[in-house]
Protein backbone atom coordinates (compact mmCIF):
# COMPACT_ATOMS: atom_id res chain seq x y z
CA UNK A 1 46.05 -25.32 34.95
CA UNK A 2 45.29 -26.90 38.43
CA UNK A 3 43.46 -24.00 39.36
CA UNK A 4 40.86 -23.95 36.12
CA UNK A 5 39.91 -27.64 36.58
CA UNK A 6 39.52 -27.17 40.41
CA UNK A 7 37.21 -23.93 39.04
CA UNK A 8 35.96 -26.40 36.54
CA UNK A 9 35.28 -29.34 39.11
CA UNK A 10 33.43 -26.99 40.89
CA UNK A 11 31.15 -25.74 38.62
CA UNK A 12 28.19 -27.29 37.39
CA UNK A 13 29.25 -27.26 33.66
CA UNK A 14 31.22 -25.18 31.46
CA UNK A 15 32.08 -21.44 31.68
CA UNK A 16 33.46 -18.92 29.95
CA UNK A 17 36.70 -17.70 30.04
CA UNK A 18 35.97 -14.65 31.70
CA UNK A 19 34.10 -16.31 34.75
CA UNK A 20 37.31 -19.04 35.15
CA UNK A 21 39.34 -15.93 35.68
CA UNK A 22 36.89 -13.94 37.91
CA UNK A 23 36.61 -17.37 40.05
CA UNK A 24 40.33 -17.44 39.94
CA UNK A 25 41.35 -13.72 41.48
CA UNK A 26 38.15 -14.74 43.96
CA UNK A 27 38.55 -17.75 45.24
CA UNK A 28 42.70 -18.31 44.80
CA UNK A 29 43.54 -14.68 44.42
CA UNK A 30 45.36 -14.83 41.52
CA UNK A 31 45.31 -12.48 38.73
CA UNK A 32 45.21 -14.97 34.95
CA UNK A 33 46.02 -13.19 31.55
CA UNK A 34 43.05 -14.15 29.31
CA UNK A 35 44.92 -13.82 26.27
CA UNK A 36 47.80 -16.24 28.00
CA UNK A 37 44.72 -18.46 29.72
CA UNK A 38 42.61 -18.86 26.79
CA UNK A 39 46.30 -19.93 24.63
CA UNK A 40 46.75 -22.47 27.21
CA UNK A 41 43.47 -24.27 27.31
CA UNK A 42 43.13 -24.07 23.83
CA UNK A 43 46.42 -26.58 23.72
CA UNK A 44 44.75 -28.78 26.54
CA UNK A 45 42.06 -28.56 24.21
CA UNK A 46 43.53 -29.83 21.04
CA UNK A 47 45.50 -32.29 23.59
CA UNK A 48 42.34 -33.75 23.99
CA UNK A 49 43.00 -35.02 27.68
CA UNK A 50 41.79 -32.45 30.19
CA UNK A 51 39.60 -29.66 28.90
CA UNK A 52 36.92 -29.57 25.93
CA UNK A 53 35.80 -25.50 24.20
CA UNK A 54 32.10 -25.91 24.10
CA UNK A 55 31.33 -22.57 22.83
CA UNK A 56 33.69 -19.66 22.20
CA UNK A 57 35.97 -19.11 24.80
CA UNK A 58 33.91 -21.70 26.85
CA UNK A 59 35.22 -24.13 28.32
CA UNK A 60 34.47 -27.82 30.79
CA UNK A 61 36.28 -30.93 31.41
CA UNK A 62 36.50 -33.30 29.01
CA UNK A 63 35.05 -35.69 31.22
CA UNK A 64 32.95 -35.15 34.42
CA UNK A 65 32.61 -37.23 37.42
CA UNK A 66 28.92 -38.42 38.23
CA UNK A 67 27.69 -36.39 41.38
């Protein structure tokens, strides 16, 4: 999960699932499962600490810093 909210910190707001995982292999090389990804931040999700769905299979921090 360290590596999807670096992605996320990153980015300038949320992205889809597929773009997290095309970030990951580019930039970390490491190959993410969707399926297994997209199970995993669905429980951060419902956690409600880290990560927040904005869309389908979108997904951001729950809370940004200010730039």
């Amino acid at each position: 999960m360290d590596i999807v909210q670096d992605i996320l910190l990153a980015a300038s707001g949320p992205l889809h699932i597929n773009e997290i995982i095309l970030k990951a292999r580019l930039a970390f090389g490491v190959k993410l499962r969707r399926e297994s990804l997209v199970s995993a931040l669905t429980k951060k999700v419902l956690d409600e600490r880290t990560f927040r769905r904005t869309a389908p299979n979108t997904f951001d921090l729950l809370q940004r810093l200010p730039h």
